[in-house]
Protein backbone atom coordinates (compact mmCIF):
# COMPACT_ATOMS: atom_id res chain seq x y z
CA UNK A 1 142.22 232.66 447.27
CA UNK A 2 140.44 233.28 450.74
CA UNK A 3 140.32 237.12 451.41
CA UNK A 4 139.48 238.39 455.27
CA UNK A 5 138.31 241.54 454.20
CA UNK A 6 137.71 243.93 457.58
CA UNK A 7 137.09 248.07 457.77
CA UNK A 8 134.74 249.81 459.66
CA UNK A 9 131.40 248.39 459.23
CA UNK A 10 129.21 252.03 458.97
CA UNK A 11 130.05 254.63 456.96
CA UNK A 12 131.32 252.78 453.76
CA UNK A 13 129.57 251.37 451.01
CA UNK A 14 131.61 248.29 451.32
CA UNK A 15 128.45 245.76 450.41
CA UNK A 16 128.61 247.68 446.87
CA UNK A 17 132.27 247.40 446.79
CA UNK A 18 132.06 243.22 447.26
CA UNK A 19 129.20 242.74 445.19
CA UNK A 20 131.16 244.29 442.32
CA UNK A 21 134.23 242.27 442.68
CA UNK A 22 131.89 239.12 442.66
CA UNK A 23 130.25 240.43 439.36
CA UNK A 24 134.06 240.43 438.41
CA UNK A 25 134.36 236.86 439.27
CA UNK A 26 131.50 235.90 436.96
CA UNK A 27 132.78 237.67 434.28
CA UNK A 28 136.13 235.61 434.53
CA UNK A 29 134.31 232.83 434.61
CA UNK A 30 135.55 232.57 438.45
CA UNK A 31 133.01 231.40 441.32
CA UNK A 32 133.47 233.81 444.65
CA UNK A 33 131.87 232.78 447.09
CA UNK A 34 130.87 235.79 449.73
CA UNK A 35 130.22 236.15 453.22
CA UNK A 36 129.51 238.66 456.34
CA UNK A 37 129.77 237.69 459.87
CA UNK A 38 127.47 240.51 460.91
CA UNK A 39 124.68 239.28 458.46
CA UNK A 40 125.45 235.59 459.41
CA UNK A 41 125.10 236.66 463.26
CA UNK A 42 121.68 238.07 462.92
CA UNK A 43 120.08 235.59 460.44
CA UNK A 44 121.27 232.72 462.99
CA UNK A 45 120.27 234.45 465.76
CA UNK A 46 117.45 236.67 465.25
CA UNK A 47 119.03 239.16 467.18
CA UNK A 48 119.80 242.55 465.81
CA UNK A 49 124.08 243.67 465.98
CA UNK A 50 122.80 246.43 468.76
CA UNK A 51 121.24 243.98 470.61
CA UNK A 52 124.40 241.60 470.41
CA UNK A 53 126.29 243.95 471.27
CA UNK A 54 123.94 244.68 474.19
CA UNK A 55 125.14 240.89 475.50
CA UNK A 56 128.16 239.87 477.71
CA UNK A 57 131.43 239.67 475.91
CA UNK A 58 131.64 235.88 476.61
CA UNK A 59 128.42 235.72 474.69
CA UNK A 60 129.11 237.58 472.08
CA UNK A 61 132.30 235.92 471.63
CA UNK A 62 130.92 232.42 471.24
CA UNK A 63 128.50 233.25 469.02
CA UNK A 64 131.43 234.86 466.38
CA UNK A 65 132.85 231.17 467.01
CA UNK A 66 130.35 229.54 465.66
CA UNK A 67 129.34 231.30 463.20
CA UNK A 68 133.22 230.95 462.12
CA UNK A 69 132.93 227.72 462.55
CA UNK A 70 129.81 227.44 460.02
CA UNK A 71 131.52 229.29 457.55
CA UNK A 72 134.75 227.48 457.52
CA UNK A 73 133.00 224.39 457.24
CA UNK A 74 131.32 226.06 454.32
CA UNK A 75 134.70 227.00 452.52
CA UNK A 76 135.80 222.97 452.41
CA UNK A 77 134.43 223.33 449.13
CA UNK A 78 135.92 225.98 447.77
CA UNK A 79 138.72 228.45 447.87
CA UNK A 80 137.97 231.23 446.37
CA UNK A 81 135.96 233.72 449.12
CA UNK A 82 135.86 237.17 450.53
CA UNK A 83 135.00 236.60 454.06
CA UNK A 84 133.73 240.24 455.69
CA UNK A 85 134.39 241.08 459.26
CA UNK A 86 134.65 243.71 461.36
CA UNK A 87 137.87 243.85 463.16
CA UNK A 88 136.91 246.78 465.74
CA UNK A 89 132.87 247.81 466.22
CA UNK A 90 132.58 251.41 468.12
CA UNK A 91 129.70 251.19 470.25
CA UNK A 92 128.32 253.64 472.77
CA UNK A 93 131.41 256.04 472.57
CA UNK A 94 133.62 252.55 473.34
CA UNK A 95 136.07 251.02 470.39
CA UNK A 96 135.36 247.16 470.80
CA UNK A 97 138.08 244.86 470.10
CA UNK A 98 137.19 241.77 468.30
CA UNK A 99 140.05 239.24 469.61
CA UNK A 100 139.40 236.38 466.51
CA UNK A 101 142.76 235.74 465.47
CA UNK A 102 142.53 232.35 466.77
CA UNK A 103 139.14 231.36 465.07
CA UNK A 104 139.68 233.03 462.11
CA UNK A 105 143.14 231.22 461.57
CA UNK A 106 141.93 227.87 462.89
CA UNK A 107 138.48 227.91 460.22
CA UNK A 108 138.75 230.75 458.30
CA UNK A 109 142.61 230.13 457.09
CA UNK A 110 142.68 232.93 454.94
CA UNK A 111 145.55 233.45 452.93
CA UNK A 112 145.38 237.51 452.65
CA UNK A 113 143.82 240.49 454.41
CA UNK A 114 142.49 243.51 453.78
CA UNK A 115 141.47 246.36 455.02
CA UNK A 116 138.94 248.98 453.05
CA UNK A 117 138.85 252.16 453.95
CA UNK A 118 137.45 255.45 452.97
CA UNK A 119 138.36 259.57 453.08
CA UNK A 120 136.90 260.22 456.82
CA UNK A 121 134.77 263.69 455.39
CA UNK A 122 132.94 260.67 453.28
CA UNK A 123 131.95 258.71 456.60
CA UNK A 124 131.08 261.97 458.36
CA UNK A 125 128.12 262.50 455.48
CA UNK A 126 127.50 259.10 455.15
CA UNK A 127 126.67 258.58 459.17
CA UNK A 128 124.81 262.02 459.31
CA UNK A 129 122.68 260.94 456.18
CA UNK A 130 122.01 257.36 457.60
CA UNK A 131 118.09 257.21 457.40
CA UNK A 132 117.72 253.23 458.65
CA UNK A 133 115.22 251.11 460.89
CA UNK A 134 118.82 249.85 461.60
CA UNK A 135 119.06 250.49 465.30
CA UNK A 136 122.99 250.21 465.13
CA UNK A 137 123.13 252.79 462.27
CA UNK A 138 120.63 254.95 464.01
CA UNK A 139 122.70 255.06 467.33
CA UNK A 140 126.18 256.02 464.73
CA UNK A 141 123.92 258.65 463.79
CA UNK A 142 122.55 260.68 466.95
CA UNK A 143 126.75 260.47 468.54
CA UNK A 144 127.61 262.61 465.80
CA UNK A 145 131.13 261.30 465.19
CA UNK A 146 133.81 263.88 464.65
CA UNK A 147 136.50 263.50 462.22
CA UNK A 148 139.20 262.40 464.69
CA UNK A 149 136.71 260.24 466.40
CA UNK A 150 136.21 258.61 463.02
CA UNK A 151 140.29 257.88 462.24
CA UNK A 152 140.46 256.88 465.12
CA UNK A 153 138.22 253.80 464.41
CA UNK A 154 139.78 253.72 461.39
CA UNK A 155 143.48 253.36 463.07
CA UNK A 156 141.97 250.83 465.54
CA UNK A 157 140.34 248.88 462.45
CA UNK A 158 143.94 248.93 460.20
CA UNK A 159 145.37 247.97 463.75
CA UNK A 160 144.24 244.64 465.22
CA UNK A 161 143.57 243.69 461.46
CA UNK A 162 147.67 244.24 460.89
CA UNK A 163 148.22 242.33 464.41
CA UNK A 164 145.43 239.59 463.02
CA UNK A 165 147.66 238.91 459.95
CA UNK A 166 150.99 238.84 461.34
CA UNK A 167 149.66 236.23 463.88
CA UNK A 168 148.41 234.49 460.96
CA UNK A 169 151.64 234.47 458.72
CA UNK A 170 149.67 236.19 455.79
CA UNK A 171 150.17 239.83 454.12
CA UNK A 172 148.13 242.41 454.91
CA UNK A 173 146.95 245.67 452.57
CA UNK A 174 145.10 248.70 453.24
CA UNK A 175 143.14 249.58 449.99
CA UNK A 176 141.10 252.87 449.16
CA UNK A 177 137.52 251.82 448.30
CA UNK A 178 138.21 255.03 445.63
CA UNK A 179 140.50 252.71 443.76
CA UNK A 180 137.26 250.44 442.71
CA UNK A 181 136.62 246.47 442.85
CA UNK A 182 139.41 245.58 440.48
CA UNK A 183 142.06 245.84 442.93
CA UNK A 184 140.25 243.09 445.53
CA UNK A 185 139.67 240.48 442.83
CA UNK A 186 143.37 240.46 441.90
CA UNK A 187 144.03 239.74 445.29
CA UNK A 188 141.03 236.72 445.03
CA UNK A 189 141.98 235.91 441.38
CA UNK A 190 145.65 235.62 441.97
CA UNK A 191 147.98 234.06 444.33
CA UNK A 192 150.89 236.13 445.61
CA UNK A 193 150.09 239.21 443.63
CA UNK A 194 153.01 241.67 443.53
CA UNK A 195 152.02 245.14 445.36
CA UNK A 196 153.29 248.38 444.29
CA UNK A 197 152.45 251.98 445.85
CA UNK A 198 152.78 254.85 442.94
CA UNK A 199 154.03 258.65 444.29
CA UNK A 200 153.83 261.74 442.48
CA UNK A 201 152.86 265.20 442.69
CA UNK A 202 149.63 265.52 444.10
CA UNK A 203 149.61 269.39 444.22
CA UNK A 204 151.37 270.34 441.09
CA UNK A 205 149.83 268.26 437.97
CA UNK A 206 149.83 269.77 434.79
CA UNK A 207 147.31 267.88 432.27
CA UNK A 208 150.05 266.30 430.26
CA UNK A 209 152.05 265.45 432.80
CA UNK A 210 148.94 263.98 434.86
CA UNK A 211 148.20 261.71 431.81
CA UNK A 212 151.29 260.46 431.66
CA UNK A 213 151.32 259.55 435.59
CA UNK A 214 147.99 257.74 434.71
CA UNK A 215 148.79 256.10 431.94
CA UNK A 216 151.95 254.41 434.00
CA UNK A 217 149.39 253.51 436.96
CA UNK A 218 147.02 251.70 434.31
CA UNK A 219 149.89 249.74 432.59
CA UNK A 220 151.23 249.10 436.37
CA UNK A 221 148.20 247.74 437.27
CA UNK A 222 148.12 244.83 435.03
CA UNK A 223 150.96 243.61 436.69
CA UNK A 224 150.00 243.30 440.46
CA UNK A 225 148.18 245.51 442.84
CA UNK A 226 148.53 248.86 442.74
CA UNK A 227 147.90 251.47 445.40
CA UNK A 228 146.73 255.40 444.59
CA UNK A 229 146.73 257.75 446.54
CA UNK A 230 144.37 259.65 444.70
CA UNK A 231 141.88 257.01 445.56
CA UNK A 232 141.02 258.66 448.37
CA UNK A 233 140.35 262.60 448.71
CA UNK A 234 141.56 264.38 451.80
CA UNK A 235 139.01 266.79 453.36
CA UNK A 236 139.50 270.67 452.42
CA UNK A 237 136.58 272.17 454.75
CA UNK A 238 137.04 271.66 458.72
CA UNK A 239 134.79 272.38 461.58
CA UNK A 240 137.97 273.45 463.59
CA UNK A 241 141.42 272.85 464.16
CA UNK A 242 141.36 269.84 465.81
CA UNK A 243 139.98 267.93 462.58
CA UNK A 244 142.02 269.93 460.25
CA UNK A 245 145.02 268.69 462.59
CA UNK A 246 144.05 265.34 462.94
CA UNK A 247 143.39 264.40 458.67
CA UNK A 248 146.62 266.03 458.26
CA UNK A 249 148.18 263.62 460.72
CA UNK A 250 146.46 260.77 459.32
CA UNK A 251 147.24 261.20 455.80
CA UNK A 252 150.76 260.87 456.41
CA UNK A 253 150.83 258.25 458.80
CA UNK A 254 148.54 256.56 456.02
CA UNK A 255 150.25 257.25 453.13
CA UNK A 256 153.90 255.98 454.79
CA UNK A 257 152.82 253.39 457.02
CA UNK A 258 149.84 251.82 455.96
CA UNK A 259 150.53 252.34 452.16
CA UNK A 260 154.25 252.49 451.49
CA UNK A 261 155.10 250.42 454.57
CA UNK A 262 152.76 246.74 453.15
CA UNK A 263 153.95 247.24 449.51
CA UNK A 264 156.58 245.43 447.46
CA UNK A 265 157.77 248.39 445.63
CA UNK A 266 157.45 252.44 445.41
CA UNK A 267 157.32 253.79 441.65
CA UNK A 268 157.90 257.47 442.12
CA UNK A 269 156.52 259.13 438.68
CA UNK A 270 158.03 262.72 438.00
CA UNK A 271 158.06 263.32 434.70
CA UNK A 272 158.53 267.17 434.40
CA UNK A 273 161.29 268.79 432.36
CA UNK A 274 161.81 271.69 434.48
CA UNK A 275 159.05 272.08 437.09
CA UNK A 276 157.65 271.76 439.57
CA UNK A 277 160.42 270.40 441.52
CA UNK A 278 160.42 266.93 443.16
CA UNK A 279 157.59 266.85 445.47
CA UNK A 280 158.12 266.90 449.24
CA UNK A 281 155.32 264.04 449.88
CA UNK A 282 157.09 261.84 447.17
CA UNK A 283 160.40 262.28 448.53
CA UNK A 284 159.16 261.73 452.60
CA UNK A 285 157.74 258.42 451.01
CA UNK A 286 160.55 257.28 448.99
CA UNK A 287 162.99 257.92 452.09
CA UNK A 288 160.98 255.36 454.49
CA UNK A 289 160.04 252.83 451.35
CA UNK A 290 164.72 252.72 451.38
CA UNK A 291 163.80 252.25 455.56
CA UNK A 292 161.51 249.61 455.10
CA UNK A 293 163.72 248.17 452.71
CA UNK A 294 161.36 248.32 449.46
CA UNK A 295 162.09 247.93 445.78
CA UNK A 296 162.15 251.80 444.43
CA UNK A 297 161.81 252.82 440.82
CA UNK A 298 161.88 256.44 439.47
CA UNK A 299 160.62 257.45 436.16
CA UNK A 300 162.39 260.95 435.85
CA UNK A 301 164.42 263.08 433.05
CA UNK A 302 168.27 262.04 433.94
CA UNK A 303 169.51 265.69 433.37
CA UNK A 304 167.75 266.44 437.02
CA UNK A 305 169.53 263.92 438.29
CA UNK A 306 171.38 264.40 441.95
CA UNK A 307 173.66 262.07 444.12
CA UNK A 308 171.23 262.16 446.81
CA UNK A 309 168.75 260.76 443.85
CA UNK A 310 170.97 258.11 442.59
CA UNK A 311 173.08 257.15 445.33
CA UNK A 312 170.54 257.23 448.21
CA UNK A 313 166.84 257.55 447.64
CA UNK A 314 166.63 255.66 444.67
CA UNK A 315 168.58 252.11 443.69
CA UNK A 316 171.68 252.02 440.80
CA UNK A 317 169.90 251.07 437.51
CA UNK A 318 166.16 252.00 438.55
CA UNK A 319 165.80 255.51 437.59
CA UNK A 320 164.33 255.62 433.76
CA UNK A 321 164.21 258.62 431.35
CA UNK A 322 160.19 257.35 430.60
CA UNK A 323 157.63 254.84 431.52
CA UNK A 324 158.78 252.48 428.58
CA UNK A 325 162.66 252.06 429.86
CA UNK A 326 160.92 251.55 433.27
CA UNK A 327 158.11 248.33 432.26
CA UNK A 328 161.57 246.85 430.37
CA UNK A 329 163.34 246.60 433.35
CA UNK A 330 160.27 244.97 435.56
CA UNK A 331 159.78 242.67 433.19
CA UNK A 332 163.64 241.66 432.98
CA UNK A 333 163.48 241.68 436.95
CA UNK A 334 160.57 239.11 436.64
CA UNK A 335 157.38 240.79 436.89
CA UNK A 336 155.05 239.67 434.55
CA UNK A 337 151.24 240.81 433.97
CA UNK A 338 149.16 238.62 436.38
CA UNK A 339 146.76 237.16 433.41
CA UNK A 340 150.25 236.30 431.48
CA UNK A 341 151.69 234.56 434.58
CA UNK A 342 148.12 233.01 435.80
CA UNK A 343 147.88 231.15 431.75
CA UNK A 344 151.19 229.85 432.77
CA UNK A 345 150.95 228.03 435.68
């Protein structure tokens, strides 16, 4: 499968992240074939990105076309590729909008995207730590991005990439770099890889309790993509209010929108005799997954049970006493793991 993989193109370690899932590939025996626009631009070039983006917009613009054009010429031979680009680039205080919906679809053809991001606190260190001849990394370095300056580029990034792939026709996910390579290669691997988003108690997690929760997210993720949101750490120290204001505003916008909104299915994992009771976060997220019109499953002790539980948040016949009840009916519901269901096609 082709996979347009954008995010913001400072900050994250995303050349790690794809050179992993391409040692992944090897190890299944499964050629991925890689590439970065950015890298492509200034090898054809010889032009450094600050210099590019020193240029016209026309300019700059043609030269993404053909380097498009290169690369889709490139993927006649083969289908399964991460292609890298950034959807936004901030430059000079400026977010700049890289309109390549119609090159992208017309060479690239892609048939999924996704966006990696990062906990913003991560970025921060990572820009202030940036020691590079790289005149572009420099120049991310002396503006001293703030927190909300940084989700911001984030939010434009997740953006035009969602507005890329709804032009396009093709799904679009926002994965945590925290979750690790394994959940890009599915997405590679696998055609139309089911998607689930797991909710739990983040605050309250006893050990037993927390090893249970993980134990369901490993089985879960043999069967599609699954996305954590304990991949990615919110910040806990805060210059002022304004950054303590905006991560709290982004986390939930994240964790309901850009997680629970692109899914197939919530899990919600509660599996606590007496307490702590049902978590506020899991609740707020199984509400909009019944909004959005998503497949929700509850693994929960039925003598908690409520009507609003049963009859509302949660569908007849998908709330299980324990993680075993709950894998029984995904299976019967036609989920299978993705190796299982790859070896049968």
């Amino acid at each position: 499968m082709r996979v347009l993989v954008t995010g913001m193109i400072a900050g994250m370690p995303d050349r790690e992240y794809i050179n992993a899932v391409l040692k992944l590939g090897e190890a299944a025996g499964c050629r991925i074939r890689s590439y970065n626009l950015v890298e492509e631009l200034e090898r054809t070039g010889g032009k450094t990105l600050h210099r590019l983006l020193g240029t016209t917009n026309y300019l700059f613009e043609v030269l993404r076309e053909r380097e498009y054009r290169k690369i889709g010429f490139d993927l006649q031979t083969s289908n399964d590729a991460v292609i890298r680009v950034p959807a936004t680039i901030e430059w000079n205080r400026i977010n700049v909008k890289l309109k390549d919906d119609k090159e992208i679809g017309a060479f690239i053809k892609p048939d999924v995207a996704v966006t990696l991001i990062d906990a913003e606190w991560l970025i921060r260190e990572r820009f202030l730590d940036a020691e590079s001849d790289n005149r572009f990394l420099r120049r991310i370095r002396e503006q001293n991005h703030t927190i909300n300056e940084i989700l911001n580029w984030m939010n434009e990034e997740v953006s035009l990439t969602e507005d890329w792939a709804e032009r396009l026709g093709i799904r679009h996910y926002v994965v945590p770099l925290g979750q690790g390579p394994h959940s890009l290669f599915k997405l590679v691997r696998y055609p139309d890889v089911p998607s689930f988003y797991v909710s739990y108690s983040m605050t309250h997690a006893e050990p037993r309790a927390r090893e249970e929760v993980n134990h369901v997210i490993r089985k879960l993720n043999d069967y599609g993509l699954v996305i954590d949101p304990q991949a990615i750490e919110i910040g806990h120290r805060y210059d002022n209010d304004r950054d303590r204001e905006a991560t709290y505003a982004f986390t939930v916008h994240r964790d309901l929108h850009w997680f629970v909104g692109k899914v197939d299915a919530v899990v919600a994992i509660h599996p606590y005799g007496e307490r702590p009771p049902l978590s506020t976060g899991m609740m707020d997220e199984l509400g909009h997954a019944r909004d959005y019109l998503k497949n929700r499953y509850m693994i929960f002790p039925p003598r908690h049970l409520s009507p609003f539980t049963t009859g509302s948040y949660i569908e007849r016949g998908h709330v299980f006493n324990n993680a075993a009840e709950f894998f029984v009916c995904l299976e019967a519901e036609g989920f299978k793991p993705l190796e299982r269901s790859h070896n049968a096609m």
